[in-house]
N, C-alpha and C. Protein backbone atom coordinates (compact mmCIF):
# COMPACT_ATOMS: atom_id res chain seq x y z
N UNK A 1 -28.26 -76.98 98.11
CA UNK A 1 -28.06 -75.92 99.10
C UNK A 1 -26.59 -75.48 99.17
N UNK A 2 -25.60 -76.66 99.09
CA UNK A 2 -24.39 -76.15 99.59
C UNK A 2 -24.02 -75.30 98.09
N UNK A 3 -24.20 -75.77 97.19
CA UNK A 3 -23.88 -74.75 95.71
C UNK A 3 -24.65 -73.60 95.85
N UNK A 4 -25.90 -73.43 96.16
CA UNK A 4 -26.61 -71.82 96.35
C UNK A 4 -26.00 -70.97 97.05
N UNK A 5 -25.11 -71.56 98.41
CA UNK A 5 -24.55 -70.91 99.50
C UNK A 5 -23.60 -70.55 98.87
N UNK A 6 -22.70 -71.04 97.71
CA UNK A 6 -21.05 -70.84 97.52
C UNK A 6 -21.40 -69.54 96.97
N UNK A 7 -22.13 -69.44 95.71
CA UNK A 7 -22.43 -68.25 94.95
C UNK A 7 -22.25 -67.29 95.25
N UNK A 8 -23.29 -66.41 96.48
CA UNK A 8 -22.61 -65.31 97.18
C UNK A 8 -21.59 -65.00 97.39
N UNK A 9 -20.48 -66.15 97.97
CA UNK A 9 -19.31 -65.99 98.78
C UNK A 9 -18.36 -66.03 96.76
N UNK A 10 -18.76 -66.72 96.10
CA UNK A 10 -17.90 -66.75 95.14
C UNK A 10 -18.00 -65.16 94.52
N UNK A 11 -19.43 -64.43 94.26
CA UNK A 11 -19.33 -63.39 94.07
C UNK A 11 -19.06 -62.35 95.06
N UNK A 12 -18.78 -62.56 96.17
CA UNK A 12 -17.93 -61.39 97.25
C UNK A 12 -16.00 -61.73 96.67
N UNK A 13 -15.86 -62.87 96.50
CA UNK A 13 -14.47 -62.72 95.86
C UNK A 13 -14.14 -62.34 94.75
N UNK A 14 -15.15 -62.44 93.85
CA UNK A 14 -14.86 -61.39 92.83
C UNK A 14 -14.92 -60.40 93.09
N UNK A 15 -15.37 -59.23 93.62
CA UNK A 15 -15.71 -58.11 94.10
C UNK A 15 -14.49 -57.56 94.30
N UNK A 16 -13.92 -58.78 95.21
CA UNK A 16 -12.83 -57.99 96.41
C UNK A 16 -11.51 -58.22 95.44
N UNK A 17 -11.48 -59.05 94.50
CA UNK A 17 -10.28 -59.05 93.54
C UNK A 17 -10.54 -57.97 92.82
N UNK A 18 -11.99 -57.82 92.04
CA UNK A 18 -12.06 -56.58 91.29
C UNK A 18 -11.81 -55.31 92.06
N UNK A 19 -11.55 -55.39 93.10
CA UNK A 19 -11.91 -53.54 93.66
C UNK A 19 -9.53 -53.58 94.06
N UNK A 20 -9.16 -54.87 94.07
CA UNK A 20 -8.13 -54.74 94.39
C UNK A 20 -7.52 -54.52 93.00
N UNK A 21 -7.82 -54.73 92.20
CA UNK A 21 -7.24 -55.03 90.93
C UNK A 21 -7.32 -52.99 89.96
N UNK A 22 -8.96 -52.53 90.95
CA UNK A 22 -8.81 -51.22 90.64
C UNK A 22 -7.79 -50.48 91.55
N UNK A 23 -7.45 -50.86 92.76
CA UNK A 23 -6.72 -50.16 93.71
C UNK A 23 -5.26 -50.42 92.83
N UNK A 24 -4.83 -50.97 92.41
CA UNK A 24 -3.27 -51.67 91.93
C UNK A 24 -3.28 -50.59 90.63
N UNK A 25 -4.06 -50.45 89.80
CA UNK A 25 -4.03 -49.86 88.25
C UNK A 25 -4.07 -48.17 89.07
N UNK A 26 -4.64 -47.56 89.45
CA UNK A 26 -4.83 -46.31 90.05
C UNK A 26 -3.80 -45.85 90.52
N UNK A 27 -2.84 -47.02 91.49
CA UNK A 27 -1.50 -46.72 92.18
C UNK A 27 -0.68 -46.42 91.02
N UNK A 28 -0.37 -47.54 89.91
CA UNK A 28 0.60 -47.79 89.04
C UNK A 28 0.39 -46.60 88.23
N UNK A 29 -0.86 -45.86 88.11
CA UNK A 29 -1.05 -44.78 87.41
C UNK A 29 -0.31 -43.27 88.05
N UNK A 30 -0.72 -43.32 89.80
CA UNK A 30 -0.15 -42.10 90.17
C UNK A 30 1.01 -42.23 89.80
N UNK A 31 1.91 -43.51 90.31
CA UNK A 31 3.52 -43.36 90.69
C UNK A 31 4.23 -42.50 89.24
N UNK A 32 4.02 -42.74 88.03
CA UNK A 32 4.60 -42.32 87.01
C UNK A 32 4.31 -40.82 86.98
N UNK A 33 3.02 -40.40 87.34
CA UNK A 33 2.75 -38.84 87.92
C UNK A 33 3.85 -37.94 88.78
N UNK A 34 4.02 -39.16 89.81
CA UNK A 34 4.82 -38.62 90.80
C UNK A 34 6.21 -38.11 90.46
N UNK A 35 6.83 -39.45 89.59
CA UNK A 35 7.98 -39.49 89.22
C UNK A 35 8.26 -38.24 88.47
N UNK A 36 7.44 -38.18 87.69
CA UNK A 36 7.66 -37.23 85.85
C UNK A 36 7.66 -35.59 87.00
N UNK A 37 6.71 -35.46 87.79
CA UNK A 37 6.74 -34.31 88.69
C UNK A 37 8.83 -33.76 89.55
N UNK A 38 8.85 -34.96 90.23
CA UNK A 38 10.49 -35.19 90.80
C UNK A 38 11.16 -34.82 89.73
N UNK A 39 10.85 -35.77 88.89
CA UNK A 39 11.59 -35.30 87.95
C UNK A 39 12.03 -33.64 87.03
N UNK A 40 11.04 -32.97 86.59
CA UNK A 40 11.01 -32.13 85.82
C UNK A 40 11.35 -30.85 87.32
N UNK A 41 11.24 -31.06 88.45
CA UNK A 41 11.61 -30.40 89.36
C UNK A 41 12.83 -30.35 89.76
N UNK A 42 13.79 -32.02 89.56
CA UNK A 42 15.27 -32.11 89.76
C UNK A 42 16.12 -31.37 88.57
N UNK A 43 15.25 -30.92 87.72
CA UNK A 43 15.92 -30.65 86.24
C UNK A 43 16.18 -29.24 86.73
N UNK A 44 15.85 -28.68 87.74
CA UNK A 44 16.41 -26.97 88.15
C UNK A 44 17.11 -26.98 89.51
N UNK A 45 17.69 -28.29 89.68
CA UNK A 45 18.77 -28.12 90.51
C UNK A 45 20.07 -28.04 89.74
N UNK A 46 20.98 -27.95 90.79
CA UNK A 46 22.56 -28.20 90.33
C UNK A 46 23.30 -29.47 90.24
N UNK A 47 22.68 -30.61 90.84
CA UNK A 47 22.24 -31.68 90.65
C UNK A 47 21.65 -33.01 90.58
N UNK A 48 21.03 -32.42 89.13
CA UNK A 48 19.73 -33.50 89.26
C UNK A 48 20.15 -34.85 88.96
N UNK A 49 20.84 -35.41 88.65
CA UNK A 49 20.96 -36.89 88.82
C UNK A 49 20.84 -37.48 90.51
N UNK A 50 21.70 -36.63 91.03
CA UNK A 50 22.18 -36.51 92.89
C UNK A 50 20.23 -36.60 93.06
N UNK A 51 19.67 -35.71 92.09
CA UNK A 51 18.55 -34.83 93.23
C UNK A 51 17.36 -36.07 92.70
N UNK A 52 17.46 -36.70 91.96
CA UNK A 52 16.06 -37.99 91.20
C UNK A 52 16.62 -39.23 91.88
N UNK A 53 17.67 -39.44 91.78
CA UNK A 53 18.48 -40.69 93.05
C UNK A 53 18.19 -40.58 94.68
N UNK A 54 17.83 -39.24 95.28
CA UNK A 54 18.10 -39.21 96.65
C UNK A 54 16.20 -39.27 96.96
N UNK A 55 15.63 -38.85 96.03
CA UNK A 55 14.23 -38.38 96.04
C UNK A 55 13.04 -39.15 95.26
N UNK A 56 13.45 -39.89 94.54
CA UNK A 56 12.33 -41.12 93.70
C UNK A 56 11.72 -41.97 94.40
N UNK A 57 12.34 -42.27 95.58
CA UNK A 57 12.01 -43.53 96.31
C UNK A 57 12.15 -42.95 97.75
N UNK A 58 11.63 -41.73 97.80
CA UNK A 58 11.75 -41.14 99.40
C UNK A 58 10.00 -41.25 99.59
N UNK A 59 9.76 -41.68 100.72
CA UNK A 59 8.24 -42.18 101.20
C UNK A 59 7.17 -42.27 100.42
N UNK A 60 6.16 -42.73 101.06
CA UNK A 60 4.74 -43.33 100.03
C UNK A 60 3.78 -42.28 101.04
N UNK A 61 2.88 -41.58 100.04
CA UNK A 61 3.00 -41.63 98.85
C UNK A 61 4.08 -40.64 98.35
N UNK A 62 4.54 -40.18 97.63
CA UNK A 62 5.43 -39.62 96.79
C UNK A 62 5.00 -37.98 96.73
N UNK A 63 6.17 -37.16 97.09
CA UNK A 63 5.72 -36.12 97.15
C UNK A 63 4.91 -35.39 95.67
N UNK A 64 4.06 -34.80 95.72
CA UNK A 64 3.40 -34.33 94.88
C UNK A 64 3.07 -32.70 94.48
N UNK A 65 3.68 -32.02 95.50
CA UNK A 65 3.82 -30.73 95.72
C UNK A 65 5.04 -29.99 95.62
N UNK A 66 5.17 -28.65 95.44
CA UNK A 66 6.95 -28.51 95.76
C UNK A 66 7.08 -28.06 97.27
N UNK A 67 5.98 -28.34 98.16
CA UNK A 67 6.44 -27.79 99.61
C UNK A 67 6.48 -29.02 99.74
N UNK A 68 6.05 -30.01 99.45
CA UNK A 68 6.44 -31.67 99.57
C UNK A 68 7.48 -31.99 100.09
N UNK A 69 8.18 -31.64 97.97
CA UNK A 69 9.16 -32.35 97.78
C UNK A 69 10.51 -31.27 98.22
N UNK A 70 10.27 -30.06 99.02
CA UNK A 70 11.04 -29.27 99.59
C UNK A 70 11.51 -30.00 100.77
N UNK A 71 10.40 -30.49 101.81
CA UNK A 71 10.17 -31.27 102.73
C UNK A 71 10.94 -32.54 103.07
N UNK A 72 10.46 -33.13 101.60
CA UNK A 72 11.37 -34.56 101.31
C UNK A 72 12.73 -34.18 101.01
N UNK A 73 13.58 -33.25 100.42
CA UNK A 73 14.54 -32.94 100.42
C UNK A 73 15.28 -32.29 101.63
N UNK A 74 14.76 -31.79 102.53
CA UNK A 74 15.39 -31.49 103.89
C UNK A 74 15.69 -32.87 104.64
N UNK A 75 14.74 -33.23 104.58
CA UNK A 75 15.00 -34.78 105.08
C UNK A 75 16.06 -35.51 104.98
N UNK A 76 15.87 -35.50 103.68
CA UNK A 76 16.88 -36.75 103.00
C UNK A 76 18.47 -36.07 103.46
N UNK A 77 18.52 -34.67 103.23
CA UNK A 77 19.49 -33.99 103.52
C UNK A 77 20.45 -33.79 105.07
N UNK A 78 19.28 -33.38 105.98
CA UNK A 78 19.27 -33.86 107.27
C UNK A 78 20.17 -35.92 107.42
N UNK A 79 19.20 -36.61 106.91
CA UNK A 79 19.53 -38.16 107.45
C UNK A 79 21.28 -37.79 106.93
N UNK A 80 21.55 -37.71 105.40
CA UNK A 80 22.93 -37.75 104.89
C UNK A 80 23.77 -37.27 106.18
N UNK A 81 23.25 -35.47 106.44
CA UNK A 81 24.86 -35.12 107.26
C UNK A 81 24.47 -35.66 108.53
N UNK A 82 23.54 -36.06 108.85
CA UNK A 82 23.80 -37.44 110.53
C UNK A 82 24.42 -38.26 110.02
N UNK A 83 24.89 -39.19 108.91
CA UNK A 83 25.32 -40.13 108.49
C UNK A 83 26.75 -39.79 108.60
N UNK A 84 26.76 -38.26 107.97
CA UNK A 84 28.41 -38.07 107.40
C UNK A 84 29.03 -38.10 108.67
N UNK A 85 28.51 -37.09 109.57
CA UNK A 85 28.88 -36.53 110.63
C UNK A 85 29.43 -38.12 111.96
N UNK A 86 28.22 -39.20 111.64
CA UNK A 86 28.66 -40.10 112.47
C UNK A 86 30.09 -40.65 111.59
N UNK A 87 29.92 -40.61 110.72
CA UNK A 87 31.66 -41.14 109.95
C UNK A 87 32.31 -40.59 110.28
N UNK A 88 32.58 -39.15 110.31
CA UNK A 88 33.76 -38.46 110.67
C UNK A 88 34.37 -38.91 112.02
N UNK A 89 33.34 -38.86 113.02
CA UNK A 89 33.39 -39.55 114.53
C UNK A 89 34.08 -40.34 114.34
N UNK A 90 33.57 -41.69 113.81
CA UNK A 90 34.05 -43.21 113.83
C UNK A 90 35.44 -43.22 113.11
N UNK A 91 35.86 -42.39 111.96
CA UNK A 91 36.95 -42.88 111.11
C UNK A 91 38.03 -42.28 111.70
N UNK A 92 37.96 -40.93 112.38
CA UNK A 92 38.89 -39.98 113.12
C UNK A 92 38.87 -40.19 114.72
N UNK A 93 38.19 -41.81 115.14
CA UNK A 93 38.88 -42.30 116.18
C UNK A 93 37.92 -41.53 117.36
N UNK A 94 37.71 -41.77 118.59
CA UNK A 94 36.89 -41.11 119.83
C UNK A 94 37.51 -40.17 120.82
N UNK A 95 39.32 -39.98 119.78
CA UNK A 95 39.31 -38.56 121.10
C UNK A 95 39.28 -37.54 120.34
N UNK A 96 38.62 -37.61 118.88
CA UNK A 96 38.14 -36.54 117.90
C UNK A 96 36.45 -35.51 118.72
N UNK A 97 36.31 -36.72 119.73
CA UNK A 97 34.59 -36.65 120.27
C UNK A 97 35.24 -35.95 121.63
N UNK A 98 35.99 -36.53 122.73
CA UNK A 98 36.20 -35.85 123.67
C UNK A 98 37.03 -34.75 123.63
N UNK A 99 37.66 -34.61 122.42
CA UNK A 99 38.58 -33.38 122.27
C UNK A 99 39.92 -33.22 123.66
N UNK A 100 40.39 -34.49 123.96
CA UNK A 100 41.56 -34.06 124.66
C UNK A 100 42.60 -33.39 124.11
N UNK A 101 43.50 -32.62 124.92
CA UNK A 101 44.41 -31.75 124.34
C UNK A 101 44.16 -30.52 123.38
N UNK A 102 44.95 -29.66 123.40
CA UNK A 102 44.84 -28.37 122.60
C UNK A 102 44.75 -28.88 120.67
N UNK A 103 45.44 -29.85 120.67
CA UNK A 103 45.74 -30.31 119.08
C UNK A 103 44.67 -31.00 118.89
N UNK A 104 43.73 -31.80 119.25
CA UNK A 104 42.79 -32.72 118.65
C UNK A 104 41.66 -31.81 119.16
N UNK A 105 41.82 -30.21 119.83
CA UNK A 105 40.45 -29.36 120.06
C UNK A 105 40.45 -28.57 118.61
N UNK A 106 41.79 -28.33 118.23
CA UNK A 106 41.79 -27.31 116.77
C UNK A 106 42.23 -28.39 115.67
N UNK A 107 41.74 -29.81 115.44
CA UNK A 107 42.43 -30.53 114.32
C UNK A 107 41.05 -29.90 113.71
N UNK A 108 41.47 -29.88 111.62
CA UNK A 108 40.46 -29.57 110.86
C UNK A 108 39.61 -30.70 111.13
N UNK A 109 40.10 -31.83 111.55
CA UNK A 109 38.55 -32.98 111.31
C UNK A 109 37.59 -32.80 112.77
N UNK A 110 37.81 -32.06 114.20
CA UNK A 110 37.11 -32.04 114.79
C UNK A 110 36.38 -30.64 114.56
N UNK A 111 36.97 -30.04 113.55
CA UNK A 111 36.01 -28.42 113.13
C UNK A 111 34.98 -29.24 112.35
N UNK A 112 35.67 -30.04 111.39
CA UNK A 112 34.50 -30.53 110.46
C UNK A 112 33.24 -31.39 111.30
N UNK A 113 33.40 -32.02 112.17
CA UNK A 113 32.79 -33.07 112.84
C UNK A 113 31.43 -31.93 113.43
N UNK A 114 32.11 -30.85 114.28
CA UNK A 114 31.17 -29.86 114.53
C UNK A 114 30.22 -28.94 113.22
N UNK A 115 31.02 -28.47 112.39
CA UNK A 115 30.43 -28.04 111.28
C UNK A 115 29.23 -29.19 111.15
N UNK A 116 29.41 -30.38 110.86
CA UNK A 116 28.21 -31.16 110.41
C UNK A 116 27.04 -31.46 111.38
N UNK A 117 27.76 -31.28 112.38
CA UNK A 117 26.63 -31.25 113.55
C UNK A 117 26.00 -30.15 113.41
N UNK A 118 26.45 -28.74 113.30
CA UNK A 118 25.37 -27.40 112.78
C UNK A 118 25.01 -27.94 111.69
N UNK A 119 25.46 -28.59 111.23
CA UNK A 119 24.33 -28.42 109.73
C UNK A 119 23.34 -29.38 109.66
N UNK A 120 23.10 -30.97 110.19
CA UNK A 120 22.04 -31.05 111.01
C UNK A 120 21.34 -30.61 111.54
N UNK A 121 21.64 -29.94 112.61
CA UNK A 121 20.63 -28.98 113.30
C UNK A 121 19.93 -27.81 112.44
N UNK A 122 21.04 -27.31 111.50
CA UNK A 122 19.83 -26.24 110.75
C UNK A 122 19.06 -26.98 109.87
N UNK A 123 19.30 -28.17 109.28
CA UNK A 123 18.26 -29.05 108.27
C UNK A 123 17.19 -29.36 108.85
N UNK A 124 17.33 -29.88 110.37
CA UNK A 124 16.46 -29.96 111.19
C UNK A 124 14.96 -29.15 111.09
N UNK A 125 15.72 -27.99 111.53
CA UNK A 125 14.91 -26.79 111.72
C UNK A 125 13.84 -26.62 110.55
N UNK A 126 14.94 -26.14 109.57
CA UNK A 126 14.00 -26.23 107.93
C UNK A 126 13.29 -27.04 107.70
N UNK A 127 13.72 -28.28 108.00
CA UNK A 127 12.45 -29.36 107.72
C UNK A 127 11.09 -28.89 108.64
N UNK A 128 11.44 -28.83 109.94
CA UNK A 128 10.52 -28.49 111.06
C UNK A 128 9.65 -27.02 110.63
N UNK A 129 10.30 -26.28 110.03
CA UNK A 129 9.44 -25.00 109.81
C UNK A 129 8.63 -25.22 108.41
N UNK A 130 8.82 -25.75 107.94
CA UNK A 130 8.64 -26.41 106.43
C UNK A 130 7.50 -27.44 106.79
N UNK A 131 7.35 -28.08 107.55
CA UNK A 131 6.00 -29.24 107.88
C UNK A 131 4.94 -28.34 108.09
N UNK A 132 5.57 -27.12 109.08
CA UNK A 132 4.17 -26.43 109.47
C UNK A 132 3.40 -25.99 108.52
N UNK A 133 2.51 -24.68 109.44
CA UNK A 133 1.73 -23.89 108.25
C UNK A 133 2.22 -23.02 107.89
N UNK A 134 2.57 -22.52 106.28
CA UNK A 134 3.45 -21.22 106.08
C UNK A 134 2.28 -19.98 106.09
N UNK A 135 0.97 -20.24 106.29
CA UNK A 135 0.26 -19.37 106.18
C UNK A 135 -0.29 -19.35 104.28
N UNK A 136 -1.16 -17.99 104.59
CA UNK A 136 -1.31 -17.99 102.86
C UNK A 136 -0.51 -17.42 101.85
N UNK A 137 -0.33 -18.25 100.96
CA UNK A 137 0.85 -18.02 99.67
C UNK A 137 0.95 -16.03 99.39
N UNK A 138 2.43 -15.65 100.03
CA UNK A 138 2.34 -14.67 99.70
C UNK A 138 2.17 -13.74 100.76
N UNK A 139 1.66 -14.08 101.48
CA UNK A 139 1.41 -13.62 102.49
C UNK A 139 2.42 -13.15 103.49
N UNK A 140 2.75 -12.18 104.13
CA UNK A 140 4.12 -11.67 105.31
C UNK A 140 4.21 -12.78 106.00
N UNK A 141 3.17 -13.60 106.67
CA UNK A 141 3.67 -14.97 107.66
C UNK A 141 4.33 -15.58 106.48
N UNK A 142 3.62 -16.16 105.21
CA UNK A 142 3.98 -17.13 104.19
C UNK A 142 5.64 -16.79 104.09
N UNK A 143 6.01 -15.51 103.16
CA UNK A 143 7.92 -15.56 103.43
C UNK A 143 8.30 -15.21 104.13
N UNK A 144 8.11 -14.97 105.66
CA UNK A 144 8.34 -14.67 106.89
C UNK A 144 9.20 -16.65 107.19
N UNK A 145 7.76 -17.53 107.14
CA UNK A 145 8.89 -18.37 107.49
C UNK A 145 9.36 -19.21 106.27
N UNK A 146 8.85 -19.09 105.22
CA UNK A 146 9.97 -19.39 104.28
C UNK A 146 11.36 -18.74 103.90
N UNK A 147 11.73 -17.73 104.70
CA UNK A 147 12.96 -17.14 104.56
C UNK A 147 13.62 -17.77 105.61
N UNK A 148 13.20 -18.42 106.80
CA UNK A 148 13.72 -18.60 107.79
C UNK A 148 14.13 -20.18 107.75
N UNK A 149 13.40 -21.01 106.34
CA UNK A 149 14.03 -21.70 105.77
C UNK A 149 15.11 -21.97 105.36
N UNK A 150 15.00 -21.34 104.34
CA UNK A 150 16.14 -20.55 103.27
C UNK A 150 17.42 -20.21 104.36
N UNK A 151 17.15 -19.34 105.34
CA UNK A 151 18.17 -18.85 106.03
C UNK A 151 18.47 -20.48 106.47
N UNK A 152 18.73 -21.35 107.20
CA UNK A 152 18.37 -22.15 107.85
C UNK A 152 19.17 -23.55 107.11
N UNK A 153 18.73 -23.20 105.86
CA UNK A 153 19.40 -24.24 104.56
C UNK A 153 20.13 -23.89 104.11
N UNK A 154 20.41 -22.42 103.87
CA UNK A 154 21.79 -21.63 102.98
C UNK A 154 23.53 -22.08 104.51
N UNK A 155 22.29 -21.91 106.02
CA UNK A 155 23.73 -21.77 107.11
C UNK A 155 24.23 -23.82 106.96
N UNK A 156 23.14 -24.64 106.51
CA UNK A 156 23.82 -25.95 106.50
C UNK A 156 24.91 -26.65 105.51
N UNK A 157 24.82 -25.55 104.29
CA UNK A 157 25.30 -25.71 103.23
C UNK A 157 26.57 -25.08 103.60
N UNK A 158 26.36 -23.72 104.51
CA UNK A 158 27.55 -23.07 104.60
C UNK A 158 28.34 -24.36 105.11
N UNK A 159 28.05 -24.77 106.41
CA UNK A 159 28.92 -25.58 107.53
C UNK A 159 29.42 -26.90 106.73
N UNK A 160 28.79 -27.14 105.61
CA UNK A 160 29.30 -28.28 104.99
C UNK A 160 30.25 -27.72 103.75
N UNK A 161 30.52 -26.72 103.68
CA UNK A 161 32.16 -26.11 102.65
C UNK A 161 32.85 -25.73 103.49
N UNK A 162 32.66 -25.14 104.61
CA UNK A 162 33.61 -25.00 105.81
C UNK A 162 34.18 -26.39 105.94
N UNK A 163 33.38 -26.91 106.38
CA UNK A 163 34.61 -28.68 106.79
C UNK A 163 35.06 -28.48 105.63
N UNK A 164 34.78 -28.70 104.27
CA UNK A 164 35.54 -29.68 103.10
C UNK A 164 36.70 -28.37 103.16
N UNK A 165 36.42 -27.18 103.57
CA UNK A 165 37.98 -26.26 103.38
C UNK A 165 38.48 -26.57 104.42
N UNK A 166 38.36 -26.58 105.58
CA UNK A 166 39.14 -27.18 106.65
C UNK A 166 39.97 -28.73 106.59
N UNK A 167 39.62 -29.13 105.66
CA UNK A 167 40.15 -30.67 105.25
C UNK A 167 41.23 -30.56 104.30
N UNK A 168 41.86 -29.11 103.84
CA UNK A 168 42.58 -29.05 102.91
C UNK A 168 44.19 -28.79 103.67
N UNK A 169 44.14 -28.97 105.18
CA UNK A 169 45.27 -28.21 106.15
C UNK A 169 45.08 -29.62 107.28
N UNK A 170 46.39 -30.19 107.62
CA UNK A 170 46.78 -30.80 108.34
C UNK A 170 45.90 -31.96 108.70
N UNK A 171 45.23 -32.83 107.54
CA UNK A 171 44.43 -34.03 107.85
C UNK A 171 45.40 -34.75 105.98
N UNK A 172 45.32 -36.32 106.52
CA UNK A 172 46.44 -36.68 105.65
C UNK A 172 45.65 -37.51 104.38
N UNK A 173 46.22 -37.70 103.84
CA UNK A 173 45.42 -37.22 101.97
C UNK A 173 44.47 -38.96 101.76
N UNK A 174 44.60 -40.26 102.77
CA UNK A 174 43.57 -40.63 102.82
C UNK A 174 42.31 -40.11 103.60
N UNK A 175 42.74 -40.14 104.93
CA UNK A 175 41.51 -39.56 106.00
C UNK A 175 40.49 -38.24 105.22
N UNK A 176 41.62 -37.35 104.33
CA UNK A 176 40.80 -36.32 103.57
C UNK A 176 40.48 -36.78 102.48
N UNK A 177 40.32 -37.68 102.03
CA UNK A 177 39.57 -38.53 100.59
C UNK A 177 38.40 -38.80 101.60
N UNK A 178 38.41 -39.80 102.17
CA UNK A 178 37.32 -40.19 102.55
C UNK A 178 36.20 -39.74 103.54
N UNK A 179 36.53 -38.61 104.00
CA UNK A 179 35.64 -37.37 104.80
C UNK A 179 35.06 -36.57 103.71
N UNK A 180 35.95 -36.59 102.87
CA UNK A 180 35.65 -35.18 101.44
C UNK A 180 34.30 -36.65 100.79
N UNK A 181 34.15 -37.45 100.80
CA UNK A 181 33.59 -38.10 99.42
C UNK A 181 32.13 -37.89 100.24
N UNK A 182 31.99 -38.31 101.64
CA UNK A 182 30.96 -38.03 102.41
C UNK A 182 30.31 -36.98 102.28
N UNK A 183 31.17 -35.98 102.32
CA UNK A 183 30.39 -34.47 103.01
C UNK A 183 29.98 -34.11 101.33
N UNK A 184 30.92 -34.04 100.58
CA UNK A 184 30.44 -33.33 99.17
C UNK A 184 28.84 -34.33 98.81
N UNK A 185 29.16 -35.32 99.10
CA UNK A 185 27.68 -35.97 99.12
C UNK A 185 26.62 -34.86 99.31
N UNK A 186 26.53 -34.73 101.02
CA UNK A 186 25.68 -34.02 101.79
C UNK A 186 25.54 -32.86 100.97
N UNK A 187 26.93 -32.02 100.45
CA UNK A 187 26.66 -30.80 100.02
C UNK A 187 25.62 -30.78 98.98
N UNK A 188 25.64 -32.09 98.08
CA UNK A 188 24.85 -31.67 97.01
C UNK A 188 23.57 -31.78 96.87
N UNK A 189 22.56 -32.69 97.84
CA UNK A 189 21.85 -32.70 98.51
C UNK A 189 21.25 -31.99 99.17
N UNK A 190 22.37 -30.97 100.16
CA UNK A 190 21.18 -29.47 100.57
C UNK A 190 21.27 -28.72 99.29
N UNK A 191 22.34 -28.22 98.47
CA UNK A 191 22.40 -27.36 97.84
C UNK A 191 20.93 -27.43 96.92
N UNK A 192 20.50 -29.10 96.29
CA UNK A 192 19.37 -29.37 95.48
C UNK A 192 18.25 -29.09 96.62
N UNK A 193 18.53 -29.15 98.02
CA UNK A 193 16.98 -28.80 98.92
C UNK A 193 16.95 -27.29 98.93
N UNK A 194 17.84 -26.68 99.02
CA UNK A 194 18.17 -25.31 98.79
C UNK A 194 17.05 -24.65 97.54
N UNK A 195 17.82 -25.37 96.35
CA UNK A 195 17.10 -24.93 94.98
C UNK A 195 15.13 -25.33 95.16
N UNK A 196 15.23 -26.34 95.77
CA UNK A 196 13.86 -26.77 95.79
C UNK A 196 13.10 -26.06 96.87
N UNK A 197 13.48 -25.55 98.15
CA UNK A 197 12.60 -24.56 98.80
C UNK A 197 12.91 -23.30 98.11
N UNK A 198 13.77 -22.82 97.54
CA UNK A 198 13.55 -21.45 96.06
C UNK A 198 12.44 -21.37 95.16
N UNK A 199 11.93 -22.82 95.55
CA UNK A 199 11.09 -23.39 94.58
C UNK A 199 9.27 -22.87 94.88
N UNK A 200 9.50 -23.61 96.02
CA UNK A 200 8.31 -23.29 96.90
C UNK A 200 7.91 -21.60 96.61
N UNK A 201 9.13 -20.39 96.92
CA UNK A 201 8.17 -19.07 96.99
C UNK A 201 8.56 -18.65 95.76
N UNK A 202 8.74 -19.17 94.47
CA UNK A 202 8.60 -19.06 93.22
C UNK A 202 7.19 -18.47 92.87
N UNK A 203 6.60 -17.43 92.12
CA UNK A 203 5.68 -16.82 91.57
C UNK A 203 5.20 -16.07 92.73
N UNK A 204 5.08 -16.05 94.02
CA UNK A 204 4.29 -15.64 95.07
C UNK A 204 5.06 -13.94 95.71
């Protein structure tokens, strides 16, 4: 009896290894899909090494679309200039944040600090208009708000060459090394989310 009883239970564990063993081969199959997709999509940015590094390993599953991986690139773009933007804060000290006095209201690093804060906020946005529904491909809603993208991603890109030119006048040649290595980061990052929502109303 006790050997008749195991049987079942021995063949429910095969089952459940075999059905895991199909779930594992199926995965290992998309991911190289995914990749070769990122990939041949980073190849029409400005740059794609920047743009397969920031985006290969951005969430599961892996974008598979180019309103996706437009998506995933606002993102990633967005997190960077919160990142940069909290550096600038921290490295240029906390009365860069309260802005006492006339000189630390017009220093280039508290223009830049603000610049990156707009440009957050417009990545924001783009991402946010970009999740929704664009409507149907082509359609007046469809580049109605994909322009408002575009608009949205071209003003974050702006605010992030504004700082790096504002960093070229009265900030001292370390503090402007290491604000510049940040932000040009960020820049290249929207500029590739830029190219990749271009992407999206491509043929339509």
């Amino acid at each position: 009896m006790p050997r008749s009883g195991a049987l079942p239970l021995l063949a429910a564990l095969v089952l459940a290894l075999a059905a895991a063993a199909a779930a594992s081969a199926s995965n290992s199959k998309g991911a190289p899909a995914a990749t070769d997709f990122i990939r041949k999509s980073c190849r029409e940015t400005q740059y794609p090494s920047v743009c397969m590094q920031s985006l290969s390993s951005y969430g599961k599953p892996p974008p598979r679309s180019p309103q996706e991986l437009a998506r995933a690139a606002l993102s990633v773009s967005a997190d960077r200039a919160r990142s940069a933007s909290a550096y600038v804060g921290r490295i240029c000290g906390p009365g860069l944040r309260s802005g006492s006095g006339a000189k630390a209201k017009s220093s280039p690093a508290r223009d830049c600090l603000e610049n990156m804060a707009d440009s957050v906020g417009h990545l924001r946005d783009a991402a946010k208009e970009l999740d929704g529904s664009l409507g149907r491909a082509g359609s007046p809603a469809f580049r109605w708000h994909l322009s408002n993208v575009q608009t949205w991603c071209s003003a974050a890109l702006t605010d992030e060459n504004t700082c790096l030119d504002g960093l070229s006048r009265g900030v001292d040649a370390g503090t402007r090394a290491a604000i510049r290595s940040k932000v040009v980061e960020v820049a290249q990052v929207t500029s590739n989310a830029l190219a990749l929502v271009n992407k999206v109303g491509s043929g339509h």
